[in-house]
N, C-alpha and C. Protein backbone atom coordinates (compact mmCIF):
# COMPACT_ATOMS: atom_id res chain seq x y z
N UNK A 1 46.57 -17.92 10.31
CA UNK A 1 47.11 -16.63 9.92
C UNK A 1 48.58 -16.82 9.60
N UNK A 2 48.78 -15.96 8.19
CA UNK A 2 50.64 -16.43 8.33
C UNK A 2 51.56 -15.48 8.83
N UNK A 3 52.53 -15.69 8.71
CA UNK A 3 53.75 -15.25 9.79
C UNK A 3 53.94 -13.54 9.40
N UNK A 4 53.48 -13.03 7.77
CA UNK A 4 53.31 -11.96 8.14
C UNK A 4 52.33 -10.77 8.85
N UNK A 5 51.19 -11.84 9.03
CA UNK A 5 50.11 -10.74 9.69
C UNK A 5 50.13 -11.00 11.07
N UNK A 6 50.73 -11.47 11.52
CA UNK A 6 51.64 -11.27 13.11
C UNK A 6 52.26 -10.11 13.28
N UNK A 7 52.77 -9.61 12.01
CA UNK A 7 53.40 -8.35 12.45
C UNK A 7 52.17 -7.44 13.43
N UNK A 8 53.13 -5.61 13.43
CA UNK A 8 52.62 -4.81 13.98
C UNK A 8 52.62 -3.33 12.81
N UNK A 9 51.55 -3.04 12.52
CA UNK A 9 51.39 -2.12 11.23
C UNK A 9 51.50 -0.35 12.44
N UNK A 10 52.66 0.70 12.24
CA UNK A 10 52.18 1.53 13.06
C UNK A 10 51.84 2.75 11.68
N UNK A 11 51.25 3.95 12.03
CA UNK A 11 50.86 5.11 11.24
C UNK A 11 50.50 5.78 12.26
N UNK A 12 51.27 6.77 11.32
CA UNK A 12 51.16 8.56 12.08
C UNK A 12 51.62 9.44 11.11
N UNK A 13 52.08 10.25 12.16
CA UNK A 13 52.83 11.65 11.79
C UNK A 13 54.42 11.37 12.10
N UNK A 14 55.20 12.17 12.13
CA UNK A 14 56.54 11.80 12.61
C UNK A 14 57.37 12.92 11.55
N UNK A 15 58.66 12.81 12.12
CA UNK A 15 59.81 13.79 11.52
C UNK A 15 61.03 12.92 10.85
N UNK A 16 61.75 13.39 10.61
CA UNK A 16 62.52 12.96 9.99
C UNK A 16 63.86 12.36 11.39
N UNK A 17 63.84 13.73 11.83
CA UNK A 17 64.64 12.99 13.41
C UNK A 17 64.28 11.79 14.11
N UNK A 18 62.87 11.93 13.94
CA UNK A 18 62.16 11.04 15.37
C UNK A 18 62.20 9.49 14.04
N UNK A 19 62.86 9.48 13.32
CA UNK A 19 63.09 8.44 11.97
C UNK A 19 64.13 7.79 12.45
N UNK A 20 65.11 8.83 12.48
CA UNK A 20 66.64 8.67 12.61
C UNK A 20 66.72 7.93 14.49
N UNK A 21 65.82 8.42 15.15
CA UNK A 21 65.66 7.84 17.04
C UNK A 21 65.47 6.59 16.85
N UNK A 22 64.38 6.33 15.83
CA UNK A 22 63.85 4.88 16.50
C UNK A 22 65.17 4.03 15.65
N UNK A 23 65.43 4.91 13.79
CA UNK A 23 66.38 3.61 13.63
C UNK A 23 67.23 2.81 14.65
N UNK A 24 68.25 4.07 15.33
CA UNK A 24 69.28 3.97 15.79
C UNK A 24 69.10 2.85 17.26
N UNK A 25 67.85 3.35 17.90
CA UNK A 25 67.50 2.42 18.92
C UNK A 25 67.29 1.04 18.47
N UNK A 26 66.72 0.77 17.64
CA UNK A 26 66.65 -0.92 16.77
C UNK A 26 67.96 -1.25 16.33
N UNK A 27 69.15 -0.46 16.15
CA UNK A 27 70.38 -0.63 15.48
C UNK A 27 70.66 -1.33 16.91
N UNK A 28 70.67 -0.05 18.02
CA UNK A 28 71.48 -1.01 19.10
C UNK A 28 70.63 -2.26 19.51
N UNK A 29 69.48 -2.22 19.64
CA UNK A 29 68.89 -3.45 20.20
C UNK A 29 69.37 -4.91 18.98
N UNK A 30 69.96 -4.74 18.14
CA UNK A 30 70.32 -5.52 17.34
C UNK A 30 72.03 -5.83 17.24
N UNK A 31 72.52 -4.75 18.09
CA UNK A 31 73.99 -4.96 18.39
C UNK A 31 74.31 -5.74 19.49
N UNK A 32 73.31 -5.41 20.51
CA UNK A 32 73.20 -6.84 21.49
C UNK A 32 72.65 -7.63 21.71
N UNK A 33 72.21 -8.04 20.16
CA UNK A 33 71.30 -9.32 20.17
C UNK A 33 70.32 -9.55 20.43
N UNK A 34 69.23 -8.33 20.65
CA UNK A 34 67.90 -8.92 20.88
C UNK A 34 67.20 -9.07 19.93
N UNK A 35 66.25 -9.59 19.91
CA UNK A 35 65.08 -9.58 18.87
C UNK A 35 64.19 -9.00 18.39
N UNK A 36 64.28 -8.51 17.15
CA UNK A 36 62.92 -7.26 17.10
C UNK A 36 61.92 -7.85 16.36
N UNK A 37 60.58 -7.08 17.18
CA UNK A 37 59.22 -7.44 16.36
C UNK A 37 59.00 -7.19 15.47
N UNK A 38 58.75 -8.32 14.44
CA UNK A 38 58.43 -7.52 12.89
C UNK A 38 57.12 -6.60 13.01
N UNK A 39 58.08 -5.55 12.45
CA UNK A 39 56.80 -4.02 12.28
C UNK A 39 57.06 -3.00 11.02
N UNK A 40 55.83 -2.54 10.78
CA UNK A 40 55.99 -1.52 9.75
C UNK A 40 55.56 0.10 9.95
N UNK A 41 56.23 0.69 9.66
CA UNK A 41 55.71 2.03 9.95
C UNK A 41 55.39 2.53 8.93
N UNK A 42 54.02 3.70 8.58
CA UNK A 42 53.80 4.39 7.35
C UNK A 42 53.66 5.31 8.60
N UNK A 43 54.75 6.20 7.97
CA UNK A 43 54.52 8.26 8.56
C UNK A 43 54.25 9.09 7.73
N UNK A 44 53.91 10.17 8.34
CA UNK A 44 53.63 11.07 6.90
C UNK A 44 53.74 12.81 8.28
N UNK A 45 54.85 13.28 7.19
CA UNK A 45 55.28 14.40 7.61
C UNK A 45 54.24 15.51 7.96
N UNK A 46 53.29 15.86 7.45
CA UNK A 46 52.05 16.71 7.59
C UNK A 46 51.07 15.59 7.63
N UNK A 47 50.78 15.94 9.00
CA UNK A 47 49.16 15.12 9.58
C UNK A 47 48.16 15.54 8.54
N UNK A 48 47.97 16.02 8.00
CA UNK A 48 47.01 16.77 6.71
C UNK A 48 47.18 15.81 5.44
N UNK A 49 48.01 14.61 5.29
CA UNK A 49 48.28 13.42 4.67
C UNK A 49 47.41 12.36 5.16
N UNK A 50 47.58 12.14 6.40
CA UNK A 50 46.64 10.90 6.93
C UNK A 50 45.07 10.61 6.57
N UNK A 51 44.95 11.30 6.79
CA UNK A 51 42.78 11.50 6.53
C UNK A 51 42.82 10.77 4.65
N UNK A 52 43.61 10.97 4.19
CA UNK A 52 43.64 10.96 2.87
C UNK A 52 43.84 9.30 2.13
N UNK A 53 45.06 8.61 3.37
CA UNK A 53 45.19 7.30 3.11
C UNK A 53 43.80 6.66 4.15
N UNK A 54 43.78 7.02 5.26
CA UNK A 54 43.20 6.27 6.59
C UNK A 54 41.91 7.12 6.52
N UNK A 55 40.67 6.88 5.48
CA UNK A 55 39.55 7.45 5.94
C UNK A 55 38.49 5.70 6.77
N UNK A 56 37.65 6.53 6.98
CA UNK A 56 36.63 5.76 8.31
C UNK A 56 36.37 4.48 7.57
N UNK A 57 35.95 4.81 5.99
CA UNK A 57 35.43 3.61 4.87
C UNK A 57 36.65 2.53 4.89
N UNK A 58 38.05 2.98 4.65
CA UNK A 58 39.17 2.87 4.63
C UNK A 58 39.50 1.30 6.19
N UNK A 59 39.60 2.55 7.00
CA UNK A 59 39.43 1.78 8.56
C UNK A 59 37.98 0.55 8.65
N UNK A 60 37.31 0.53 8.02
CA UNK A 60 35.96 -0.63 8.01
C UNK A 60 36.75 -1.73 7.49
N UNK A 61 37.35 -1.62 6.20
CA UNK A 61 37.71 -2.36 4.93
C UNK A 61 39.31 -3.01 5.95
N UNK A 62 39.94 -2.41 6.32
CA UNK A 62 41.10 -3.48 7.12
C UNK A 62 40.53 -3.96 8.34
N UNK A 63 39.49 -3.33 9.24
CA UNK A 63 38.88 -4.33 10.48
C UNK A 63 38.35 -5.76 9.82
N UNK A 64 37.25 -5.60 8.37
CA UNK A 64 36.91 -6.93 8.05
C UNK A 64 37.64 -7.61 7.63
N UNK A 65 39.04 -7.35 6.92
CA UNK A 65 39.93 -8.58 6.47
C UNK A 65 40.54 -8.64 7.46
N UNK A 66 41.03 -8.11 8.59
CA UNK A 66 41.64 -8.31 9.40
C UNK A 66 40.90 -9.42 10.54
N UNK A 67 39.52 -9.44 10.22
CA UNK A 67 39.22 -10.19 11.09
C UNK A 67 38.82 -11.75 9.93
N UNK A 68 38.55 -11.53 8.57
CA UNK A 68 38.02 -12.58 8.21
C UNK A 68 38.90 -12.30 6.57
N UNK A 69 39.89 -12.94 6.06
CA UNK A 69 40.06 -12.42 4.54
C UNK A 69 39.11 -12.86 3.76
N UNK A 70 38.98 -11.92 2.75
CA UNK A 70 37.46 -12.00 1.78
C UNK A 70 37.87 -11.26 0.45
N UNK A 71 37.34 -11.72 -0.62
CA UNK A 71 37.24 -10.83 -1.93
C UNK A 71 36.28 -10.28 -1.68
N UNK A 72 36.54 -8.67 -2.64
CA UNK A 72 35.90 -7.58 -2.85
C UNK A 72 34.81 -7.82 -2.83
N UNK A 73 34.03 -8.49 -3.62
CA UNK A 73 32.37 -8.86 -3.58
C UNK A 73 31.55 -9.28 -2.37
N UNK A 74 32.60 -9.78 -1.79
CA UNK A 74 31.84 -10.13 -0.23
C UNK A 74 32.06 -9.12 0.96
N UNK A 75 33.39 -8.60 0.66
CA UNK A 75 33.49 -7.54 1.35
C UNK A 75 32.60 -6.08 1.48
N UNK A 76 32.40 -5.98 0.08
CA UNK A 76 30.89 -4.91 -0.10
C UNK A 76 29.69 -5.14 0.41
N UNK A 77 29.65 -6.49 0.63
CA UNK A 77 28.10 -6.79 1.14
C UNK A 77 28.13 -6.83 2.36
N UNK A 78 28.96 -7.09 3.05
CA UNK A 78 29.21 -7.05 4.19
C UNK A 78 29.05 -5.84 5.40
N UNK A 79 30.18 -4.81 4.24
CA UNK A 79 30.23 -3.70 4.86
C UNK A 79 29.28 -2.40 4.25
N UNK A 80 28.24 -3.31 3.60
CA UNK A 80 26.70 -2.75 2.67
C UNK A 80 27.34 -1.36 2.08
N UNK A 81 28.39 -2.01 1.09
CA UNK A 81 29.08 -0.44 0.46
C UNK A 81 29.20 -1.17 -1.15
N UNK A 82 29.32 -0.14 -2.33
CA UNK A 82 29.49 -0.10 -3.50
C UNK A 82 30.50 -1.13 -3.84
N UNK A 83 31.02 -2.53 -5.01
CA UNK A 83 31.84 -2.74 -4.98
C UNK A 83 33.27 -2.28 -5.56
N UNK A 84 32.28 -1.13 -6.38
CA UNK A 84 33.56 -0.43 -6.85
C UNK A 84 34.04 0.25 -5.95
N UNK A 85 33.81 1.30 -4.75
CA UNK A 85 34.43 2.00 -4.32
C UNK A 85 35.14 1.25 -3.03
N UNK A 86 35.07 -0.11 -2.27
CA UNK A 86 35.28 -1.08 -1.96
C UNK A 86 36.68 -1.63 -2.80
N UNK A 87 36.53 -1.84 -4.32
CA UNK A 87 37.84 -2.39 -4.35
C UNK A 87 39.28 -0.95 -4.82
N UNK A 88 38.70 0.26 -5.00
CA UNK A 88 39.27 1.20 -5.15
C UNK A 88 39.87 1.69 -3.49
N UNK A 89 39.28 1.71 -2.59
CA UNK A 89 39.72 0.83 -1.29
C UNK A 89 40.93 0.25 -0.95
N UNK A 90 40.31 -0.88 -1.78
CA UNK A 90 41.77 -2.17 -1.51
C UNK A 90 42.83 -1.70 -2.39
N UNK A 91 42.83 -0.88 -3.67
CA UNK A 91 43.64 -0.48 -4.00
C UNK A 91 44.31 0.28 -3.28
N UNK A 92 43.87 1.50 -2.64
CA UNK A 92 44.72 2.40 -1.91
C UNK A 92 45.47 1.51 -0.78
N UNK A 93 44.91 0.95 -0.01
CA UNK A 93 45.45 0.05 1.09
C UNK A 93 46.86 -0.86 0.24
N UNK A 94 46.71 -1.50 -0.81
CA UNK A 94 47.61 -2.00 -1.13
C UNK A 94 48.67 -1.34 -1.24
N UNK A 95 48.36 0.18 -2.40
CA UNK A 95 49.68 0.29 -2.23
C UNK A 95 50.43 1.24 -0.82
N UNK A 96 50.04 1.06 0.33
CA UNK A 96 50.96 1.93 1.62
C UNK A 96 50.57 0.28 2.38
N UNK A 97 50.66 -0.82 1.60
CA UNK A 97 51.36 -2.11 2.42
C UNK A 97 50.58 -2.45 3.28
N UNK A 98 49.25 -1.93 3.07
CA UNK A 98 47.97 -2.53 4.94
C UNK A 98 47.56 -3.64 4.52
N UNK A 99 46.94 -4.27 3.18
CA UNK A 99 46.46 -5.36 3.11
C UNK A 99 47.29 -5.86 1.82
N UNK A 100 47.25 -7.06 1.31
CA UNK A 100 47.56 -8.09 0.08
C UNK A 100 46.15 -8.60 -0.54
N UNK A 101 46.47 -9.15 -1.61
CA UNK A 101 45.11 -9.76 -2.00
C UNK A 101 46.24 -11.63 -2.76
N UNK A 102 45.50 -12.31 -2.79
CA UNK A 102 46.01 -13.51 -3.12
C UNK A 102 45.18 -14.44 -3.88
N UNK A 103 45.31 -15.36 -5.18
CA UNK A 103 44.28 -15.87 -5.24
C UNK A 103 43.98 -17.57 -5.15
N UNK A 104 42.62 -17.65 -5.25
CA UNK A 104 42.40 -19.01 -4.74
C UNK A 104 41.67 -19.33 -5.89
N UNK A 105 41.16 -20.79 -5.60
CA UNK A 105 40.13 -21.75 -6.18
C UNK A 105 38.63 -21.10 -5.77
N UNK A 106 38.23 -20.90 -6.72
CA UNK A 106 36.50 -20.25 -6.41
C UNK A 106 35.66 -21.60 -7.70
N UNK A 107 35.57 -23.05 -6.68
CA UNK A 107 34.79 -23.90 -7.60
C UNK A 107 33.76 -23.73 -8.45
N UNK A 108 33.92 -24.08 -9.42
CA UNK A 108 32.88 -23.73 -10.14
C UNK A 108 33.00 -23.01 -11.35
N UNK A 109 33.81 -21.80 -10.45
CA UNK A 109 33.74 -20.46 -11.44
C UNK A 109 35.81 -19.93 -11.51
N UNK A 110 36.12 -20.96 -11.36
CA UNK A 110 37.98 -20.24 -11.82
C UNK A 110 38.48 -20.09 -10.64
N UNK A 111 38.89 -19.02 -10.52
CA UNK A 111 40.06 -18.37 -9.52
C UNK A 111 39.13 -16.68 -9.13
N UNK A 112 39.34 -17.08 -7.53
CA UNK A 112 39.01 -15.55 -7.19
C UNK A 112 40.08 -14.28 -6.05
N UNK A 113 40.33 -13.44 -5.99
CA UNK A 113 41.13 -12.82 -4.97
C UNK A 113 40.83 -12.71 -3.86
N UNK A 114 41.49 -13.05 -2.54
CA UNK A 114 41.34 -13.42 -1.36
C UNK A 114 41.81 -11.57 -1.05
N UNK A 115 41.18 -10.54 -0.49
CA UNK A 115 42.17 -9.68 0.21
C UNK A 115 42.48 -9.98 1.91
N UNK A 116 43.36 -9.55 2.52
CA UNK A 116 43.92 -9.84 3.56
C UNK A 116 44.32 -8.89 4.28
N UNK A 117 44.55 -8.64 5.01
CA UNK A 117 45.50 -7.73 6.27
C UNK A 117 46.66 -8.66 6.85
N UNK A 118 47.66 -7.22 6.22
CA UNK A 118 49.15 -7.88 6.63
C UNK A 118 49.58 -7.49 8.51
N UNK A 119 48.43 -7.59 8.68
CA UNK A 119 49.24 -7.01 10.29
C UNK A 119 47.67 -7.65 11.23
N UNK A 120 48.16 -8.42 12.20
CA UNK A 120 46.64 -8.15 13.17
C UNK A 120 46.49 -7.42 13.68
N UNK A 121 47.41 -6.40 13.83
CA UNK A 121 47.25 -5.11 14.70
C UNK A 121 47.54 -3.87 14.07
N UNK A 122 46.55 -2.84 13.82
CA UNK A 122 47.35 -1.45 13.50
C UNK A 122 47.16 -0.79 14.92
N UNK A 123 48.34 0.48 14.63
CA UNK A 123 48.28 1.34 15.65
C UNK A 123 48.76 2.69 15.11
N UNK A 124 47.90 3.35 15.50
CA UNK A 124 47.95 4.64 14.97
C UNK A 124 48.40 6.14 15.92
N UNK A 125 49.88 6.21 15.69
CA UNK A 125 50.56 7.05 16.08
C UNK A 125 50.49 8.44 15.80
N UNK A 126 50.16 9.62 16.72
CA UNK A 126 50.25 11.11 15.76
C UNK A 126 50.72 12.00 16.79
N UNK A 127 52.34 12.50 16.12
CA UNK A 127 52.68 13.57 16.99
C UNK A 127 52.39 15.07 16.48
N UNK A 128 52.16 15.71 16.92
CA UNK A 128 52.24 17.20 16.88
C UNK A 128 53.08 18.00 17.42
């Protein structure tokens, strides 16, 4: 696994204050030198946003790359789903930063896309 899917992926809800808390706390933990865990946060101001990036199909599609990276075609069979709506999927995930896709040697037949999960861990934060 490489050094970025070590990170820690968080998602929720959150404010704009509770933005400004955590910066400031990482500011100081960085004024006296400690070390911070590489992490990413996706928030979204109205919980009525989330369901929209993070549905259940959604949550299947980063457990299997997260546990095994795979192109789209294998990933559909896997998770016995359409491959179009599978890589429309990986599209959404790409762009709010949950997975990458990369490509490789597929012998035989050219080059194929590896997708991936940039984090081994999500965690899913929601305040109200």
């Amino acid at each position: 696994m490489n050094e970025t899917a070590k990170s820690l992926k968080r998602m929720g809800t959150g404010t704009a204050d509770a933005f400004f808390r955590r910066s400031a706390a990482r500011a100081q933990k960085l004024d006296r030198g400690e070390k911070l865990l590489p992490e990413m946060r996706l928030t979204f101001e109205d919980p009525a946003d989330l369901p929209g990036v993070l549905t259940a199909q959604r949550v299947r599609v980063l457990d299997a790359v997260r546990r095994k990276p795979a192109p789209v075609s294998e990933l559909a069979t896997v998770l016995k789903r359409d491959r179009t709506a599978v890589r429309r999927d990986v599209r959404i995930l790409m762009t709010f930063g949950l997975v990458n896709t990369h490509e490789e040697a597929n012998p035989g037949h050219g080059r194929r896309k590896i997708v991936g999960a940039l984090a081994s861990k999500c965690v899913l934060v929601t305040t109200i």
